[in-house]
Protein backbone atom coordinates (compact mmCIF):
# COMPACT_ATOMS: atom_id res chain seq x y z
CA UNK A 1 96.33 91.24 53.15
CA UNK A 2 98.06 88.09 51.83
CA UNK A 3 97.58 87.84 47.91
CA UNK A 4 98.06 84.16 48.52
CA UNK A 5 96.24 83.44 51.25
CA UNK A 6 93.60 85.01 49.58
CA UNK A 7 93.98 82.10 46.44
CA UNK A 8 93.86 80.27 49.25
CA UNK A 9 90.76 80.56 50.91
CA UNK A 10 89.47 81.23 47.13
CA UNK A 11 90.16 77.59 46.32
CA UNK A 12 88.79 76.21 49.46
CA UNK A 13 85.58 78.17 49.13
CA UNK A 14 85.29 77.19 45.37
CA UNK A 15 86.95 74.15 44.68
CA UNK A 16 87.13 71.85 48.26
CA UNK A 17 83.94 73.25 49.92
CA UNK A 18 81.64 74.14 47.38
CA UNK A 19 77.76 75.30 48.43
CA UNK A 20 75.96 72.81 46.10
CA UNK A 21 72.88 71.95 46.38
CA UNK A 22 72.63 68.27 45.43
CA UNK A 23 74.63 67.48 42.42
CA UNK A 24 73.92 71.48 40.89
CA UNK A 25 76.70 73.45 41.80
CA UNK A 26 75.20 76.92 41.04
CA UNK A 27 77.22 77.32 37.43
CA UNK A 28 80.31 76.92 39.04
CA UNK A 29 82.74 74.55 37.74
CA UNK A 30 85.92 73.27 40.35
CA UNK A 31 88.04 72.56 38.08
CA UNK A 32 88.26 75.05 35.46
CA UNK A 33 88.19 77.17 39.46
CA UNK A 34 91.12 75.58 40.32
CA UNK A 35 92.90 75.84 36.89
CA UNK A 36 92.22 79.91 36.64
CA UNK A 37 93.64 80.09 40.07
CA UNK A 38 96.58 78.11 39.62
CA UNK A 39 96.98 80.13 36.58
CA UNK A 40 96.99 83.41 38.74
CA UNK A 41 99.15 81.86 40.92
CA UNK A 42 101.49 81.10 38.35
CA UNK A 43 101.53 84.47 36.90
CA UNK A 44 102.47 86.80 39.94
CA UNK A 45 105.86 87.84 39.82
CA UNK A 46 108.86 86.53 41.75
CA UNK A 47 108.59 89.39 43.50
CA UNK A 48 105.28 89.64 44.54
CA UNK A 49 106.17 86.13 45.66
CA UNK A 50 109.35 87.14 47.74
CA UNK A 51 107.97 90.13 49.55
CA UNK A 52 105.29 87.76 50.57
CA UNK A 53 108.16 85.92 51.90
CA UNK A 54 109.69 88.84 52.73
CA UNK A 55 106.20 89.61 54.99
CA UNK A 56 105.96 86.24 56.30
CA UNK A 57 109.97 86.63 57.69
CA UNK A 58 109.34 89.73 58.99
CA UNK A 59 106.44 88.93 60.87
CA UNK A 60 108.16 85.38 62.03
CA UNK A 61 110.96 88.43 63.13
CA UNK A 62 108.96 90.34 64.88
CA UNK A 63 107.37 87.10 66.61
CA UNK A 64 110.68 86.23 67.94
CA UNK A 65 111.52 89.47 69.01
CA UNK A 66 108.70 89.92 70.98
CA UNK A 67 109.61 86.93 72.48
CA UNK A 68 113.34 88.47 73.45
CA UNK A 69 112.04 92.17 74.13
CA UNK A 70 109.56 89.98 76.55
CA UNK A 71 112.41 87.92 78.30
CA UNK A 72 114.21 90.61 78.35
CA UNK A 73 111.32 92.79 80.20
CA UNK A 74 110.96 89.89 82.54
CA UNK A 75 114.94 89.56 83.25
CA UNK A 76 115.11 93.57 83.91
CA UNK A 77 112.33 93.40 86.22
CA UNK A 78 113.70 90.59 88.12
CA UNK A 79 117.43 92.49 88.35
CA UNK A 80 115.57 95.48 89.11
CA UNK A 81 113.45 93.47 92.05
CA UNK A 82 117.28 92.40 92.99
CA UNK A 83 118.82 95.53 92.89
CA UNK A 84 116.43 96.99 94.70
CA UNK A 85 116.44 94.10 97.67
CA UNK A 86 120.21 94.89 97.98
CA UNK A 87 119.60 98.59 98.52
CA UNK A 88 116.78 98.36 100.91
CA UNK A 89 119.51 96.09 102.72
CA UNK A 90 122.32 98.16 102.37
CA UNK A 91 120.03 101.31 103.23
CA UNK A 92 118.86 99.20 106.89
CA UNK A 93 122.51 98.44 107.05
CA UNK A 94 123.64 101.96 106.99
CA UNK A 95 120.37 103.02 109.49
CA UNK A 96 121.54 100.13 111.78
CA UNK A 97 125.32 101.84 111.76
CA UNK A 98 123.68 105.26 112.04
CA UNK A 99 121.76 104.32 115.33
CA UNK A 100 124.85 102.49 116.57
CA UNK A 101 126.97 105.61 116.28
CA UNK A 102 124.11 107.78 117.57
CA UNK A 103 124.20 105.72 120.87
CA UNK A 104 128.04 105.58 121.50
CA UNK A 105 127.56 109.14 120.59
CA UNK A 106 125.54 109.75 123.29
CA UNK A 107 126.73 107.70 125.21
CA UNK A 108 130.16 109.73 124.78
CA UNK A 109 128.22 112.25 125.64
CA UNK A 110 126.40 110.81 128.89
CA UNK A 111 130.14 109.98 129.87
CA UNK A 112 131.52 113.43 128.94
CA UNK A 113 128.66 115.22 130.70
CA UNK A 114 128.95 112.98 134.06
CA UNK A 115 132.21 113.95 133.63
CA UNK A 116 132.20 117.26 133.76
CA UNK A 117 129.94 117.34 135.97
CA UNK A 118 132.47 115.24 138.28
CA UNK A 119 134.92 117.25 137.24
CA UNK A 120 133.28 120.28 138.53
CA UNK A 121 132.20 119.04 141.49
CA UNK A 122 136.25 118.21 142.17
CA UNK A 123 137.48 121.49 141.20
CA UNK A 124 134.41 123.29 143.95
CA UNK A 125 135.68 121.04 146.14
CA UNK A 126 139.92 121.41 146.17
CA UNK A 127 138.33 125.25 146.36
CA UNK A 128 136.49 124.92 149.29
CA UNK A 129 139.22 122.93 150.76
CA UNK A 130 141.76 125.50 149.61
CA UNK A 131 140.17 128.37 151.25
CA UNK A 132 139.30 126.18 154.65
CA UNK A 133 143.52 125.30 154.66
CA UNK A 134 144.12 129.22 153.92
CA UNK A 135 142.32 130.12 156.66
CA UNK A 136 144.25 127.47 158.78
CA UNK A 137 146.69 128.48 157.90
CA UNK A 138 146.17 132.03 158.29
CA UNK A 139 145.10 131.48 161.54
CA UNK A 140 148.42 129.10 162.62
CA UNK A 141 150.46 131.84 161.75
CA UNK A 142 148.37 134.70 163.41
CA UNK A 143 148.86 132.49 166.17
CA UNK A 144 152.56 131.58 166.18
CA UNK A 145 153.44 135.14 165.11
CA UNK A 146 151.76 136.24 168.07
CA UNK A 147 153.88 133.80 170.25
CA UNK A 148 156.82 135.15 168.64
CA UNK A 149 155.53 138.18 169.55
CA UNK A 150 155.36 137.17 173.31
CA UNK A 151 158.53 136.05 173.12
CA UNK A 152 160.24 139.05 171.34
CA UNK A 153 158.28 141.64 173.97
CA UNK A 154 159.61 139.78 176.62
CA UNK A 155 163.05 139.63 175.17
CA UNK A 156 162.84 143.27 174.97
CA UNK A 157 161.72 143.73 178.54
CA UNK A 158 164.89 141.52 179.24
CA UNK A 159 166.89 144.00 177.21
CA UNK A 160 165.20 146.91 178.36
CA UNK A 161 166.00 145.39 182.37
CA UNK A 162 169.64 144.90 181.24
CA UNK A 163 169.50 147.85 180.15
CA UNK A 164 168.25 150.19 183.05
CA UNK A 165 170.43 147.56 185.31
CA UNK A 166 173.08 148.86 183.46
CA UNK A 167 172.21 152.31 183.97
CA UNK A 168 172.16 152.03 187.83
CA UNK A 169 174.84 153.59 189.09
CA UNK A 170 177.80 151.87 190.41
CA UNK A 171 178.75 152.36 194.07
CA UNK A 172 181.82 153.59 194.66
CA UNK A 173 183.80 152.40 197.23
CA UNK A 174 184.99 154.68 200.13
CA UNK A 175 188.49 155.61 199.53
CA UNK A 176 190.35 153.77 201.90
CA UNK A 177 193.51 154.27 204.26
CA UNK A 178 194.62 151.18 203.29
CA UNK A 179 196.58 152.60 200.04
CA UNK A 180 199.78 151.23 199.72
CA UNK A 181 202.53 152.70 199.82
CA UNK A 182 205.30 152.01 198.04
C-alpha cells in the first residue's frame, strides 16, 4: 500500500475530521498530529519518495496500456470480422464459379451424349443403307450378268449354227461337157 496515502488518510482522520465529542477531543492534539506527520513525511527518503512515483507511473502505464491493448483488441476483432466477410464472399464467389462450370459441364456433357447418340444413330443408319445398296446392287448385277449371259448363249448358238453351216457339205457341181477347150 501507498506509504503516503497512508499519511494521508492519517491526517484526515486525525487532524481535518477528528471524532470529538464537543470541544474534548479524546487526548488527541491536531496539531502536534499534523507536525509528527509532516515530520515523517519529511524524513522518508528520496527514494522511498521516487518509487512511489515510480508506482504511481507505472500504474498510470499500465492504465494507458490497457487502454491500447483494448483498442487494439477492438481493431483486431473488427479486421478479423472484415477478413472474414471477404472470405465468406470470395468462398460464395468460388461456389457460384464451381456450379457455373458444373452446368456447362454437363451441359457439355448433355451435348456430347445427344451427340453420340446422333452419331450412332447415323453410323446404324449409312449401315443399313449400305447393306440395302449392296444388295441392289448385288441383285443389278445378278441380273445384267444374266442378260449378258442370254446374250453370250445365244451368240454361241450363232457360232455354233455358223459353225455346223459350215460343216454342211458343199454340193458339187456335175462335171460338165461344157469344158473348154483350148
Amino acid at each position: 500500500m501507498d506509504i503516503l496515502r497512508m499519511l494521508d488518510t492519517l491526517n484526515e482522520l486525525a487532524v481535518e475530521r477528528p471524532r470529538s465529542f464537543g470541544p474534548i477531543c479524546f487526548g488527541l492534539n491536531k496539531e502536534e498530529i499534523a507536525m509528527q506527520i509532516a515530520k515523517v513525511r519529511a524524513s522518508l527518503p528520496a527514494e522511498l519518495k521516487t518509487a512511489v512515483q515510480t508506482v504511481r507511473e507505472k500504474d498510470r502505464v499500465l492504465e494507458h496500456a490497457r487502454e491500447d491493448a483494448t483498442q487494439i483488441v477492438e481493431d483486431a476483432k473488427r479486421e478479423a470480422a472484415r477478413l472474414v466477410a471477404e472470405a465468406q464472399k470470395e468462398a460464395e464467389r468460388i461456389r457460384e464459379e464451381a456450379r457455373i462450370q458444373q452446368e456447362r459441364m454437363v451441359s457439355e456433357n448433355e451435348v456430347l451424349r445427344l451427340a453420340k447418340t446422333q452419331a450412332e444413330e447415323m453410323v446404324a443408319t449409312a449401315e443399313r443403307d449400305s447393306r440395302e445398296l449392296k444388295r441392289e446392287a448385288d441383285a443389278y448385277a445378278y441380273n445384267l450378268l444374266g442378260k449378258v449371259e442370254n446374250v453370250l448363249t445365244q451368240a454361241l448358238n450363232a457360232v455354233q449354227r455358223g459353225k455346223g453351216e459350215l460343216q454342211k457339205p458343199v454340193p458339187t457341181e456335175p462335171a460338165s461337157s461344157g469344158k473348154s477347150s483350148r
